[in-house]
C-alpha atoms as a PDB file:
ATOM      1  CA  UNK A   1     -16.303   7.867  24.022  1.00  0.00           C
ATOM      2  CA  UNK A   2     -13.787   6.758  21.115  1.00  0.00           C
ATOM      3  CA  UNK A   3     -15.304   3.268  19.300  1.00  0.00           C
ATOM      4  CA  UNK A   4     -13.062   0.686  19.032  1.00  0.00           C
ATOM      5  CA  UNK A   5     -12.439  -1.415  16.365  1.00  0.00           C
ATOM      6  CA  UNK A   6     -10.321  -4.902  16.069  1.00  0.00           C
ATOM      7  CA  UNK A   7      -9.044  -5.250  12.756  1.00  0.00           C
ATOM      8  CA  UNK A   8      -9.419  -8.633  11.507  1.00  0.00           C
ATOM      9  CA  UNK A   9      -6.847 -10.340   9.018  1.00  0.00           C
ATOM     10  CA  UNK A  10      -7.828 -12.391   6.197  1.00  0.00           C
ATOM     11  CA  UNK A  11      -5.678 -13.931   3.454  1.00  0.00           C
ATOM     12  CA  UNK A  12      -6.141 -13.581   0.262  1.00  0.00           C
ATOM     13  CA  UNK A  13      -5.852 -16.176  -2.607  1.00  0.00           C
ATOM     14  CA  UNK A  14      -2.760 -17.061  -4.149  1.00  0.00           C
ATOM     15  CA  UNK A  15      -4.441 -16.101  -7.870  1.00  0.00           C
ATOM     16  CA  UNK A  16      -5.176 -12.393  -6.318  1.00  0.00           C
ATOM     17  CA  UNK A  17      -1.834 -12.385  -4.741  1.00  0.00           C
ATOM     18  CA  UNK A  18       0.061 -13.343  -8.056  1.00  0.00           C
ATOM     19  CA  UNK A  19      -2.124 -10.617 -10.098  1.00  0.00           C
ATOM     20  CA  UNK A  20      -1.559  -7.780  -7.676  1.00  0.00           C
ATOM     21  CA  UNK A  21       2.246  -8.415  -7.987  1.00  0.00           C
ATOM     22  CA  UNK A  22       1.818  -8.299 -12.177  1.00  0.00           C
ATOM     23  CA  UNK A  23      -0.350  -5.335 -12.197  1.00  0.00           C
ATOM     24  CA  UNK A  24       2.041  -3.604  -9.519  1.00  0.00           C
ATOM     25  CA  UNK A  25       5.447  -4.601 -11.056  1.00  0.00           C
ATOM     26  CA  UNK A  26       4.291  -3.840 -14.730  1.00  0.00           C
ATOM     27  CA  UNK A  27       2.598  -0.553 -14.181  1.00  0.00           C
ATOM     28  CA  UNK A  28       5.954   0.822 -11.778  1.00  0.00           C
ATOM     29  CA  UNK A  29       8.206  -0.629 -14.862  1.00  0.00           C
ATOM     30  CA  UNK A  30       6.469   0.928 -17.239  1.00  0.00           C
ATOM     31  CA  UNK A  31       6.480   4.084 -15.345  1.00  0.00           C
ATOM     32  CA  UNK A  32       9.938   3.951 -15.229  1.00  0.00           C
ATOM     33  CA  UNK A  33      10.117   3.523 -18.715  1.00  0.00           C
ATOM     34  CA  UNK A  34       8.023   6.528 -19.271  1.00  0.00           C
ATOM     35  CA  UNK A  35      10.926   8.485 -17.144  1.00  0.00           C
ATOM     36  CA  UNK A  36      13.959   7.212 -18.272  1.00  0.00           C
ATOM     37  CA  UNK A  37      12.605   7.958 -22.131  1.00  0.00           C
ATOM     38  CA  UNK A  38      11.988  11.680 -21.409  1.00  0.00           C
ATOM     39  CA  UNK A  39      15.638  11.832 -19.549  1.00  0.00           C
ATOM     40  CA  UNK A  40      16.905  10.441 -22.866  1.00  0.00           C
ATOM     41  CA  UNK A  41      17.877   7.241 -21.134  1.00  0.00           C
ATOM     42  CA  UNK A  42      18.558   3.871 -23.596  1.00  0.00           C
ATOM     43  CA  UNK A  43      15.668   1.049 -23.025  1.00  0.00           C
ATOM     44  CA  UNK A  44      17.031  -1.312 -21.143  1.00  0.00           C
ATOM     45  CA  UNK A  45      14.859  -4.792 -21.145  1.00  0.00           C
ATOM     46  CA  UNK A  46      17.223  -6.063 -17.659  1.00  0.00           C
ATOM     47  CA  UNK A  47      16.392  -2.816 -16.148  1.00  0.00           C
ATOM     48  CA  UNK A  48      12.833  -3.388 -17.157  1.00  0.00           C
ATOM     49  CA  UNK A  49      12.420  -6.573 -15.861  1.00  0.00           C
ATOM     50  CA  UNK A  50      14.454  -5.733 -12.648  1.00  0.00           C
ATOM     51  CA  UNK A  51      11.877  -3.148 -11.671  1.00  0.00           C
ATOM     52  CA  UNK A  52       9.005  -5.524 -13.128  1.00  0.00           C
ATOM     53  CA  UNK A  53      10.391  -8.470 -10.311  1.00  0.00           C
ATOM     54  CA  UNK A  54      11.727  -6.651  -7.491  1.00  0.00           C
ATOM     55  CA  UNK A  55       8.816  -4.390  -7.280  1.00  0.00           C
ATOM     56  CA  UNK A  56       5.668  -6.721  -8.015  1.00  0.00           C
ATOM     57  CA  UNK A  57       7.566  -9.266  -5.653  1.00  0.00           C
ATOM     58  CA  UNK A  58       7.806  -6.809  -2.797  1.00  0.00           C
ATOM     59  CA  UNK A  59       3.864  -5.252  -3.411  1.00  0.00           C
ATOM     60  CA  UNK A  60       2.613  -8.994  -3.551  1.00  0.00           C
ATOM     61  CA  UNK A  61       4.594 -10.064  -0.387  1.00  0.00           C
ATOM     62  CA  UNK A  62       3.309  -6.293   0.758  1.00  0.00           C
ATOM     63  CA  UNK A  63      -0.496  -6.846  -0.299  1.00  0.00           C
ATOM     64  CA  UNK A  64      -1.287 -10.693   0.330  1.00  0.00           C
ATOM     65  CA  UNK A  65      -3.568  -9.909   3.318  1.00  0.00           C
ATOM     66  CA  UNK A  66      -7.119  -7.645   3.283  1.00  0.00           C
ATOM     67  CA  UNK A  67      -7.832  -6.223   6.863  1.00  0.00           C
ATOM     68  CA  UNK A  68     -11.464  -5.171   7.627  1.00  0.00           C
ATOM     69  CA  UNK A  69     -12.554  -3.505  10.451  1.00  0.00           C
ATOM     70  CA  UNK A  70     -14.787  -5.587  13.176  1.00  0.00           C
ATOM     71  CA  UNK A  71     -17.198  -3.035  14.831  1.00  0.00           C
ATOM     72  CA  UNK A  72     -17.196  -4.329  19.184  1.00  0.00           C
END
């Protein structure tokens, strides 16, 4: 017989929230970066922040709840 679990959602603070957006959105810009320089792409700071907001809004909005697993 399969166990069952029931996952259990718990919010998470707004500090840890904020953080996982920064770390998120500054390690994808920076990636980018990385990419454009070896394609011989110009810096560009409003494409660097664009990727630094859109996607540490979007993994913060993704991320702000932690699910654990409640063993029945």
């Amino acid at each position: 017989m399969r166990k069952t679990y029931k996952m259990i959602r718990e919010k998470l603070p707004v500090k840890t929230i904020i953080k996982n957006g920064i770390y998120n959105g500054l390690f994808f810009a920076l990636s980018m970066a990385v990419v454009n320089y070896f394609y011989d792409v110009p810096f560009s700071i409003l494409k660097f922040l664009f990727h630094f907001l859109c996607f540490g809004l979007f993994m913060a909005l993704a991320f702000r709840y932690k699910y654990t697993k409640d063993e029945h």
